[in-house]
Protein backbone atom coordinates (compact mmCIF):
# COMPACT_ATOMS: atom_id res chain seq x y z
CA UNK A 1 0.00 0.00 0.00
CA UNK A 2 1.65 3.24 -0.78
CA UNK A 3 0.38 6.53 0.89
CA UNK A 4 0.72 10.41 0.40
CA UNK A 5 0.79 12.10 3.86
CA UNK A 6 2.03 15.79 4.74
CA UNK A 7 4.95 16.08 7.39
CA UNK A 8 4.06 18.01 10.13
CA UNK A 9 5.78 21.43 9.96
CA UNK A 10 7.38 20.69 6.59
CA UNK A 11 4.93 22.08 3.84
CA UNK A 12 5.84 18.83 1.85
CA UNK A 13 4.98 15.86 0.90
CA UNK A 14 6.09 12.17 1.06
CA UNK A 15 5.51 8.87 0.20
CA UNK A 16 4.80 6.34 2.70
CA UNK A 17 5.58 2.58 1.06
CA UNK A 18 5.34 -0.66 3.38
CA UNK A 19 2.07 -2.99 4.15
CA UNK A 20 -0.18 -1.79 6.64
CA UNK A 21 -1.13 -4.79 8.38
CA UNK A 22 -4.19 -4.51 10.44
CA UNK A 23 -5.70 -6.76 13.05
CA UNK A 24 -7.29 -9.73 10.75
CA UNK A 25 -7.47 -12.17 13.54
CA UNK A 26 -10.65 -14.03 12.49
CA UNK A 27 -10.60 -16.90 14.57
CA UNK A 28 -10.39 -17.62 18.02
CA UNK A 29 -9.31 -20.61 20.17
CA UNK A 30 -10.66 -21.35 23.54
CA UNK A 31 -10.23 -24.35 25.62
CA UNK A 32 -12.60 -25.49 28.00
CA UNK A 33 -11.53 -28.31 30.97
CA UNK A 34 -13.18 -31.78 30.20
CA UNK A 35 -12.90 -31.90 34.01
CA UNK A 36 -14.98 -28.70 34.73
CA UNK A 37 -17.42 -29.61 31.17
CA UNK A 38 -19.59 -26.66 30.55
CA UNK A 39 -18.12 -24.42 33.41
CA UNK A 40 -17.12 -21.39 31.47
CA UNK A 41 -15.51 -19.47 34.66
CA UNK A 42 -13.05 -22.29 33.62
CA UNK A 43 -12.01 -21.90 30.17
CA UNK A 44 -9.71 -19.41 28.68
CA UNK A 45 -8.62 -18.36 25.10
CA UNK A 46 -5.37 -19.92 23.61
CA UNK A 47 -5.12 -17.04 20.68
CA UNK A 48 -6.51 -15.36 18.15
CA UNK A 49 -5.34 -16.55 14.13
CA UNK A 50 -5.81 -15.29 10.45
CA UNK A 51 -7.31 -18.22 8.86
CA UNK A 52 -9.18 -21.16 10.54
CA UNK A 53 -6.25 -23.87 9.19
CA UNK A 54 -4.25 -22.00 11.85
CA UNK A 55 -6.47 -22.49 14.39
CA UNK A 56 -7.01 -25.11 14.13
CA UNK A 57 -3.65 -26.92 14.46
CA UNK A 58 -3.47 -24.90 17.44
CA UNK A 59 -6.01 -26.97 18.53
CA UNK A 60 -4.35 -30.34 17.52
CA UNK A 61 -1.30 -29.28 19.07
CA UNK A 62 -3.10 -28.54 22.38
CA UNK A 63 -4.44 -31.61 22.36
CA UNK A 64 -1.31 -33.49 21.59
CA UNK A 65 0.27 -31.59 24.55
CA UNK A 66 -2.32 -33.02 27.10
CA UNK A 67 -2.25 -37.02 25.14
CA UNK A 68 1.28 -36.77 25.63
CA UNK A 69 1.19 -35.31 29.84
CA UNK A 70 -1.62 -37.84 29.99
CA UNK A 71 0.19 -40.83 28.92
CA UNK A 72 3.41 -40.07 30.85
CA UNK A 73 0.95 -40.03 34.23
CA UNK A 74 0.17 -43.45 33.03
CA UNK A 75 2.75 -45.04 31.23
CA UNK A 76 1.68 -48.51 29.20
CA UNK A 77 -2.07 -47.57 29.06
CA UNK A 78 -3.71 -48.97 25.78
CA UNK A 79 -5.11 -46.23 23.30
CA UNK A 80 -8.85 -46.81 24.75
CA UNK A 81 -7.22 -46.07 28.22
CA UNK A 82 -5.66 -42.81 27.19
CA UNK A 83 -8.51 -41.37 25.09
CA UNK A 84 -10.76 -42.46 28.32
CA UNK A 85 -8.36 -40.43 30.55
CA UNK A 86 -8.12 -37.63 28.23
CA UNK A 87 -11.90 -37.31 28.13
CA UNK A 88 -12.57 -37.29 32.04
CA UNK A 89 -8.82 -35.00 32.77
CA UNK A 90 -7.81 -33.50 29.37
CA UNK A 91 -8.73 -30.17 27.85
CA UNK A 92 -11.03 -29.48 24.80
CA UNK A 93 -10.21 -26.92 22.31
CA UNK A 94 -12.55 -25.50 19.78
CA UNK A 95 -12.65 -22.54 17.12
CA UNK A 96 -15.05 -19.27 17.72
CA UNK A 97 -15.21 -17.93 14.60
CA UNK A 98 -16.94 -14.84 12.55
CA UNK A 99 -19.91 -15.88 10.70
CA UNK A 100 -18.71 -18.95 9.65
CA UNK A 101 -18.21 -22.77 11.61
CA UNK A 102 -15.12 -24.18 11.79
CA UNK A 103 -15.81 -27.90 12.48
CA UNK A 104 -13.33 -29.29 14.71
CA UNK A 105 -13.82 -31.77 17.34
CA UNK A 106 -11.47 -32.50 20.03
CA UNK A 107 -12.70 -35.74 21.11
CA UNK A 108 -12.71 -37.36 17.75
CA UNK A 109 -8.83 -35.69 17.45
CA UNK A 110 -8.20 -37.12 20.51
CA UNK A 111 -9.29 -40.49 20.09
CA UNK A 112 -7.36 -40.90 16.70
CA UNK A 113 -4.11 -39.49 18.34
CA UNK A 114 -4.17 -41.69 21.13
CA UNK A 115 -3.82 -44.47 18.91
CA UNK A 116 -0.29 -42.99 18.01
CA UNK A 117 0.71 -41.36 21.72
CA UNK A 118 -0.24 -44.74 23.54
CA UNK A 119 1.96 -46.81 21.15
């Protein structure tokens, strides 16, 4: 974007060049506690991204984070173990987004990836 703009004082002119970047941040992640389900007072927002691919492998990598703490708690639990754990102890991430839905489930994340993290 390039922009003509009048320096204070100076009587002249001059040309601005660079990208004006403004806050596009369309899509939000917030994380409520499977332990605390539906308590709001307990969730909190993880950030705020540009396009809803972002957010949402923020979400996967949230969820990753607690499989992974989960598993080391309980080393040599099976994948139906895990996801079980996760559910009752874990945290569940999800998009808020401007006039669209970004479908993204934690639960069915979770129970794919701890196939992988209980391995």
């Amino acid at each position: 974007m390039t922009e003509t703009t009048k320096l204070a004082g100076k009587g002249e002119n001059c040309e601005v060049r660079g990208v004006v970047r403004m806050n596009r941040a369309r899509y939000t992640v917030l994380v409520d506690d499977n332990f605390h389900y539906q308590k709001e007072d307990e969730r909190y927002e993880l950030g705020r991204f540009e396009t809803a691919a972002e957010a949402v492998a923020a979400c996967q990598r949230r969820v990753d984070e607690n499989l992974r703490w989960l598993h080391a708690q309980r080393p040599g639990s099976s994948p139906a173990e895990l996801y079980d754990h996760y559910r009752s102890f874990g945290e569940d991430p999800f998009v808020v987004a401007e006039g669209e839905r970004v479908d993204f489930s934690a639960w069915n994340y979770a129970k794919e990836r701890s196939e992988v993290v209980a391995r």
